[in-house]
Protein backbone atom coordinates (compact mmCIF):
# COMPACT_ATOMS: atom_id res chain seq x y z
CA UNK A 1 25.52 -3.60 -26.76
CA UNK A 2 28.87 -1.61 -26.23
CA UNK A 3 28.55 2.24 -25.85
CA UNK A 4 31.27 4.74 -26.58
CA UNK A 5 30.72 8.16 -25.41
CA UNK A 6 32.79 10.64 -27.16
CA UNK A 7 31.84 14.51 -26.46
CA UNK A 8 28.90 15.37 -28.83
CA UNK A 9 29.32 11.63 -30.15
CA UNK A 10 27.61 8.61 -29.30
CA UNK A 11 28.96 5.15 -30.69
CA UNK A 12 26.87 1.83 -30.18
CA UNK A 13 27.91 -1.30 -31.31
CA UNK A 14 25.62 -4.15 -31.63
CA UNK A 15 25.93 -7.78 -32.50
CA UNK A 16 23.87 -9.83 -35.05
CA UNK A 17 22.13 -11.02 -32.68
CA UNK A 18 19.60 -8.28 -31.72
CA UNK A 19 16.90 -7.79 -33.88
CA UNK A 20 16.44 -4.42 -35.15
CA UNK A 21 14.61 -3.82 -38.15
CA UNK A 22 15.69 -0.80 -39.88
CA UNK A 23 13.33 -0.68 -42.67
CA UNK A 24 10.37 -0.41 -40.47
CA UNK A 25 10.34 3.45 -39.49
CA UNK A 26 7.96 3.19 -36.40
CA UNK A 27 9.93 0.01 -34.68
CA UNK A 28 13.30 2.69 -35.39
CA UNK A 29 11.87 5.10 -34.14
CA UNK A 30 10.76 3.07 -31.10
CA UNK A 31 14.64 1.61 -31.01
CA UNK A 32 15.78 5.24 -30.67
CA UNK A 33 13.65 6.70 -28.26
CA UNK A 34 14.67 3.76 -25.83
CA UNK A 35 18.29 4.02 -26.63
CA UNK A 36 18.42 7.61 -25.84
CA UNK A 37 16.36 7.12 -22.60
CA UNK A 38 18.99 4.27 -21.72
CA UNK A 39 21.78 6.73 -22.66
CA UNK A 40 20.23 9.32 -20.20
CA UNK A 41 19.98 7.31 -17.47
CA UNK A 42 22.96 5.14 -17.46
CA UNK A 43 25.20 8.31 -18.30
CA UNK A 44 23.28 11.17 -16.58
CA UNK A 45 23.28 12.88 -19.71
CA UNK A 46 20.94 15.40 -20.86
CA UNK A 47 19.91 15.05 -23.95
CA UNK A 48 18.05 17.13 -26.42
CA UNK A 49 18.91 18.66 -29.66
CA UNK A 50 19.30 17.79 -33.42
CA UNK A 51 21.43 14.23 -34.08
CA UNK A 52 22.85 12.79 -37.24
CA UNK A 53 22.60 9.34 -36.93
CA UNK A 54 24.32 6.85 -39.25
CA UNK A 55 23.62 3.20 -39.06
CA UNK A 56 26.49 0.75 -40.37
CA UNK A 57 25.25 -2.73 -40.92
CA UNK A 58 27.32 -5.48 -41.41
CA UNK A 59 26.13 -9.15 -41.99
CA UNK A 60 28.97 -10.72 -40.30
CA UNK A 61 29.07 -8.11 -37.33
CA UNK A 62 26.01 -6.57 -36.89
CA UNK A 63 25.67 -2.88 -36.47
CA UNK A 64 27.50 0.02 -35.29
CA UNK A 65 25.75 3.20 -34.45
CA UNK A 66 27.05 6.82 -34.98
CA UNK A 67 24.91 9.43 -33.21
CA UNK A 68 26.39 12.92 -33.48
CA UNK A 69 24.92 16.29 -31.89
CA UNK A 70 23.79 19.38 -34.44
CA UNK A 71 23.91 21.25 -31.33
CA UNK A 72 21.10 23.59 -32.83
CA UNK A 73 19.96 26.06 -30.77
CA UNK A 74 16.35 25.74 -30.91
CA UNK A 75 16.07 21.56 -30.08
CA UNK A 76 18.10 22.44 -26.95
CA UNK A 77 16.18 25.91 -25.70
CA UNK A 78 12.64 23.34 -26.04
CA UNK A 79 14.44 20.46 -24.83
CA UNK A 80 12.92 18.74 -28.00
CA UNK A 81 14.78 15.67 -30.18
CA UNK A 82 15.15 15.54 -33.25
CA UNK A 83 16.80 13.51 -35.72
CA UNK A 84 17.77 12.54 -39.26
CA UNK A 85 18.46 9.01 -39.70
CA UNK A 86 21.01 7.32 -42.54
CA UNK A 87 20.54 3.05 -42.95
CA UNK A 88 23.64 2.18 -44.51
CA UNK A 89 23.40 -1.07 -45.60
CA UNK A 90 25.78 -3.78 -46.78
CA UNK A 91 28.46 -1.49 -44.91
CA UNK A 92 31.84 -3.31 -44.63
CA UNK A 93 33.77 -3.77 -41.62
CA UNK A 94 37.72 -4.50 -40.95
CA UNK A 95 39.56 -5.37 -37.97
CA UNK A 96 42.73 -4.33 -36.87
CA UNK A 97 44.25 -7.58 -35.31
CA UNK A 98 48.01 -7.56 -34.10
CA UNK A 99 50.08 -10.04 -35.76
CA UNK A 100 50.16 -12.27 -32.20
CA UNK A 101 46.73 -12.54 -32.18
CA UNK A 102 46.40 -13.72 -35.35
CA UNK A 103 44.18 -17.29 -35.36
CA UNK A 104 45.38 -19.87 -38.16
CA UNK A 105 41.46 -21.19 -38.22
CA UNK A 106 40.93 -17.17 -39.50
CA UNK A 107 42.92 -16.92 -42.22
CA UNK A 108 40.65 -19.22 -45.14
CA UNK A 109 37.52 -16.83 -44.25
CA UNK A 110 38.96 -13.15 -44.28
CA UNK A 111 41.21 -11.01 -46.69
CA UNK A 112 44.13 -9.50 -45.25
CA UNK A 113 45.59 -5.68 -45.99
CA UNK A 114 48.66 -3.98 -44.45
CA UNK A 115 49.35 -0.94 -43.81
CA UNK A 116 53.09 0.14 -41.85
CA UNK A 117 53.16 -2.82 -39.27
CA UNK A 118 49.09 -3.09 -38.78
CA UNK A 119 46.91 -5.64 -40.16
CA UNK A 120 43.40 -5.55 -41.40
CA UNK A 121 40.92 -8.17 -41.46
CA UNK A 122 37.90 -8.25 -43.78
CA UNK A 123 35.45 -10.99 -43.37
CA UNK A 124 34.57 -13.06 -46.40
CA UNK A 125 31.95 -15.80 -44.94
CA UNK A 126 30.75 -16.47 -41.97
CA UNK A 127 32.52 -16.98 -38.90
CA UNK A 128 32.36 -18.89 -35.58
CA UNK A 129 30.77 -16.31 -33.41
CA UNK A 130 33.51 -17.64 -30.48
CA UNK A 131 36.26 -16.66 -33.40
CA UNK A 132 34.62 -13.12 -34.36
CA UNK A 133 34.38 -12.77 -30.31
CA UNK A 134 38.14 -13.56 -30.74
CA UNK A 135 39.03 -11.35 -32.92
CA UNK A 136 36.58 -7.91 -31.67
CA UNK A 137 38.58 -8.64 -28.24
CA UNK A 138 42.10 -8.44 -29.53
CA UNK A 139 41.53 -6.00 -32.29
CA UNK A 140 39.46 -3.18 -33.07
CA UNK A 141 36.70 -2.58 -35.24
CA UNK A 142 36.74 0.13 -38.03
CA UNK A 143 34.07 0.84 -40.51
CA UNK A 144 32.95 3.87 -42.68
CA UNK A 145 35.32 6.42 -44.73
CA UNK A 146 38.28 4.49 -42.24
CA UNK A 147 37.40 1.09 -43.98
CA UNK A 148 37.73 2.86 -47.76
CA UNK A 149 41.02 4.62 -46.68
CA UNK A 150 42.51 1.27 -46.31
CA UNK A 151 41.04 -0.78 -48.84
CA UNK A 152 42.76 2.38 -51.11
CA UNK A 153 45.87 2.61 -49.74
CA UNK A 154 46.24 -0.72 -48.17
CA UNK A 155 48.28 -3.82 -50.05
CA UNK A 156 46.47 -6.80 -49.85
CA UNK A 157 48.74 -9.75 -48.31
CA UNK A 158 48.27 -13.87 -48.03
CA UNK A 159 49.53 -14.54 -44.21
């Protein structure tokens, strides 16, 4: 699990290797309360209020979580949590990969689009979890309304 704390925005990224099962409301739930309590204590942050959470699944990656504060009066004042929860399945992740990090063993398992000088991979099949370790290192990992701007304006390339 790699955190990212950003203002009133939380960003957790987890592997395909930890079972979470987000169709089962209680064990989410249950996954929630315990990340928050982890984010309290390891950052000394107080947390109460109203989040937007949007889950990002990705068979190939795994997850990334997007936890955003309302910052609604009332949750704070009680010290209460609240939150409204979005699974969004089947999401699809790219990574931006400099050209020198490119691995020839990649390039018959991804799709490749180009924008100005940057490259984007998207995974096509599965992938040696030492290369995807490879590639999250030396690149970054973009997903959401980022992954459709690209697709859009993107060309798609054969390296």
């Amino acid at each position: 699990m790699k955190l990212i704390v950003d203002n009133n925005k939380f960003i957790v990224f987890l592997n395909k290797d930890e079972n979470i099962d987000f169709d089962n409301k209680t064990k989410m739930e249950k996954y929630f309360k315990n990340l928050f309590s982890k984010i309290k204590n390891k950052y000394n942050i107080n947390l109460s209020g109203y989040y937007n959470i949007d889950v990002y699944i990705d068979k190939y990656y795994g997850s990334i979580i997007e936890i955003e504060d309302e910052k609604l009066d009332y949750y704070t004042y009680f010290n209460q949590i609240d939150m409204e929860i979005n699974v969004l399945k089947n999401s699809l992740f790219l990574y931006e990969i400099g050209y020198e990090f490119l691995d020839k063993k990649i390039l018959d398992k991804v799709s490749c689009y180009k924008i100005d000088d940057k490259i984007y991979l998207k995974i096509s099949c599965d992938v040696d979890n030492v290369l995807l370790a490879k590639i999250i290192e030396y690149g970054n990992v973009l997903y959401g309304k980022e992954v459709d701007k690209i697709l859009k304006q993107g060309k798609k390339v054969i390296l």
